[in-house]
Protein backbone atom coordinates (compact mmCIF):
# COMPACT_ATOMS: atom_id res chain seq x y z
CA UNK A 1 -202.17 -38.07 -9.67
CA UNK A 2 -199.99 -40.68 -8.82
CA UNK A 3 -197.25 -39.35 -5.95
CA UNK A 4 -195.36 -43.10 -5.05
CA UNK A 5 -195.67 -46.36 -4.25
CA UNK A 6 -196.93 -46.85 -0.61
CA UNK A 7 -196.24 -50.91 -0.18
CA UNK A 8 -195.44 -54.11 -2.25
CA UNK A 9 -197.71 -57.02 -1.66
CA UNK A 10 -195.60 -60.46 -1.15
CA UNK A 11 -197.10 -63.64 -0.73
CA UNK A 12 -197.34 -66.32 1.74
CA UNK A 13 -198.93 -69.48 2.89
CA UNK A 14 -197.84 -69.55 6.58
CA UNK A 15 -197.36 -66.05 8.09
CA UNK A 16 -195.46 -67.29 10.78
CA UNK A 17 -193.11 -68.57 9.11
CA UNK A 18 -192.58 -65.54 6.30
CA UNK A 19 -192.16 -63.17 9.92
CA UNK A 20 -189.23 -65.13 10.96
CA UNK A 21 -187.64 -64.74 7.84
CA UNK A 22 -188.37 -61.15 7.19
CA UNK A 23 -187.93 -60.07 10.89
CA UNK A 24 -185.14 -62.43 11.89
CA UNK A 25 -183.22 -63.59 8.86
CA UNK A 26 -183.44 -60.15 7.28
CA UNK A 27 -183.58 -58.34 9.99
CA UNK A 28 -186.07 -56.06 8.37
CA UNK A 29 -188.35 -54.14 11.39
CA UNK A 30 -191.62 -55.27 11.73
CA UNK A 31 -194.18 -52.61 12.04
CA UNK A 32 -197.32 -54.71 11.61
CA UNK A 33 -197.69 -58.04 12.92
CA UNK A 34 -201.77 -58.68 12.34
CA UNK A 35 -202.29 -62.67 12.27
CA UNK A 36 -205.73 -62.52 12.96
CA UNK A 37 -205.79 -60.36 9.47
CA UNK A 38 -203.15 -62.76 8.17
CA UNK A 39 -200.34 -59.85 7.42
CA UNK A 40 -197.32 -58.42 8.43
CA UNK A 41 -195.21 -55.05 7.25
CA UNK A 42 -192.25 -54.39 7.26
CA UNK A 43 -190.04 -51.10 7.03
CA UNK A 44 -186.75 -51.81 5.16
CA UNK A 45 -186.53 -48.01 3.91
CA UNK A 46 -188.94 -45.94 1.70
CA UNK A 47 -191.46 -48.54 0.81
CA UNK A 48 -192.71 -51.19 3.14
CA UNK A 49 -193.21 -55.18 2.56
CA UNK A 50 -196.84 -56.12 3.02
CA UNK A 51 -196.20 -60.03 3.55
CA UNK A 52 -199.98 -61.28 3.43
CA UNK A 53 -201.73 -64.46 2.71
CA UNK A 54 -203.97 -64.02 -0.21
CA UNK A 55 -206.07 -67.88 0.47
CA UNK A 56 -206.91 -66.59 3.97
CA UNK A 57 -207.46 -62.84 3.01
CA UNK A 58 -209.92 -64.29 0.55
CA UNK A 59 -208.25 -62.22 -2.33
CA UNK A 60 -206.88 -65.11 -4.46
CA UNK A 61 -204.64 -67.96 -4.44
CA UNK A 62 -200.59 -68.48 -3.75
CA UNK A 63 -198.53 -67.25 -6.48
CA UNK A 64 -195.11 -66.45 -5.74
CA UNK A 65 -193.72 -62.87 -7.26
CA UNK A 66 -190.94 -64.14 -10.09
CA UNK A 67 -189.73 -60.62 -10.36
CA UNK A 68 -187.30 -59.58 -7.40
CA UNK A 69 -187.99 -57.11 -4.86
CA UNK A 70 -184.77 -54.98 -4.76
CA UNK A 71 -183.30 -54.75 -1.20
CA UNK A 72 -181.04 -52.31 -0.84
CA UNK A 73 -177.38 -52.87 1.20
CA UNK A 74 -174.09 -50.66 1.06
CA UNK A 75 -171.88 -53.53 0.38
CA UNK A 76 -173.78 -56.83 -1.57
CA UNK A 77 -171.09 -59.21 -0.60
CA UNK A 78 -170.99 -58.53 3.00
CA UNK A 79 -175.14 -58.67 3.10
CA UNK A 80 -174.69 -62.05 1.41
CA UNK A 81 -172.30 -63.32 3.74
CA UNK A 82 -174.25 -62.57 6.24
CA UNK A 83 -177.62 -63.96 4.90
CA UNK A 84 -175.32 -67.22 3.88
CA UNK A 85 -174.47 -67.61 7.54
CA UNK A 86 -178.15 -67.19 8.19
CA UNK A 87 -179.13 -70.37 5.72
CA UNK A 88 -179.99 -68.12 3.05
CA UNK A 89 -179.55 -69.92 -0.35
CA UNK A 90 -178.18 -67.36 -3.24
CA UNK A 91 -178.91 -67.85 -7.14
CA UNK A 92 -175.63 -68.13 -8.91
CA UNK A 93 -172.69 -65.30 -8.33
CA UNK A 94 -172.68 -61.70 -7.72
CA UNK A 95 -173.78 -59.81 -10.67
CA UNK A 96 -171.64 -56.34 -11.45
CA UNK A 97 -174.33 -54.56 -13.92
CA UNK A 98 -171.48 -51.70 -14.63
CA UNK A 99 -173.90 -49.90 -13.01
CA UNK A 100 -174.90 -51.99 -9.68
CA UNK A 101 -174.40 -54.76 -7.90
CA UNK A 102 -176.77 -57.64 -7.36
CA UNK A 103 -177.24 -60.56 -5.38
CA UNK A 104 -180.62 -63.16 -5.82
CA UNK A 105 -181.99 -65.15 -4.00
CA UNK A 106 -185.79 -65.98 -2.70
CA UNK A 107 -187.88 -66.38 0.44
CA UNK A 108 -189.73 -69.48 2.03
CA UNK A 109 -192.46 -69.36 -0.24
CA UNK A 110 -190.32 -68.54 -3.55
CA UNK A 111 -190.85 -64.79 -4.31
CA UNK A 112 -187.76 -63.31 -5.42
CA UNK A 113 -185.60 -61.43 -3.94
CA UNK A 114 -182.18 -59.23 -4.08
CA UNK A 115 -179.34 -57.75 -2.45
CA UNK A 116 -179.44 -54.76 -4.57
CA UNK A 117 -176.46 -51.88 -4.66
CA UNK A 118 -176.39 -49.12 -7.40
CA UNK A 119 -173.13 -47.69 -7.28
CA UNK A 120 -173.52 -44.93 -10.42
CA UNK A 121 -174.93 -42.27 -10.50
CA UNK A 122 -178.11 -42.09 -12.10
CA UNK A 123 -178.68 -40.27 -15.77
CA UNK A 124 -180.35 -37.08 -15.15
CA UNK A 125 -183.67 -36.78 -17.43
């Protein structure tokens, strides 16, 4: 019944503001900019970022998303680097899973993100 996952919801309270950071600081593409519907998207590979503000949509308050969004990047400390330079502040060190590499950190409002890199393969099954 169920063939993927079309978007992920993230919220904001000043759309504006969550663009620059998603368009600019990211440098994610921006294929939806609808303030007058108070949401964005954007396209950082399969799935796309619907950055929306739930007060103004009428669909319930401002809660930040605790659990990351996984962002994927070929090399984690280069994309961190990078994001540093930008003013992006990380959560502690790199972590090496044995299995991937990650990098956390959040956006303006406080949902969490990460620089995400799985560099084994993945079990079969």
């Amino acid at each position: 019944m169920i063939s993927g996952v079309d978007f992920v919801s993230i919220p904001t309270s000043d759309l504006e503001r969550a663009v620059e950071f998603y368009g600019s600081t990211l440098d994610l593409r921006c294929s939806k900019h609808m303030p007058e519907r108070n949401f964005a998207e954007f396209e950082p590979g399969s799935v796309t970022l619907n950055v929306m503000d739930p007060v103004k949509m009428g669909i319930g308050e401002l809660r930040p998303n605790p659990n990351p969004v996984a962002l994927h990047v070929d090399d984690v400390s280069a994309a961190r680097a990078l994001l540093e330079e930008r003013g992006v502040t990380f959560f502690g060190d790199i972590v090496d899973t044995g299995v991937c590499h990650m990098a956390f950190f959040g956006d303006p409002d406080g949902n969490a993100l990460m620089l995400h890199h799985r560099y084994a393969p993945r079990d079969g099954g």
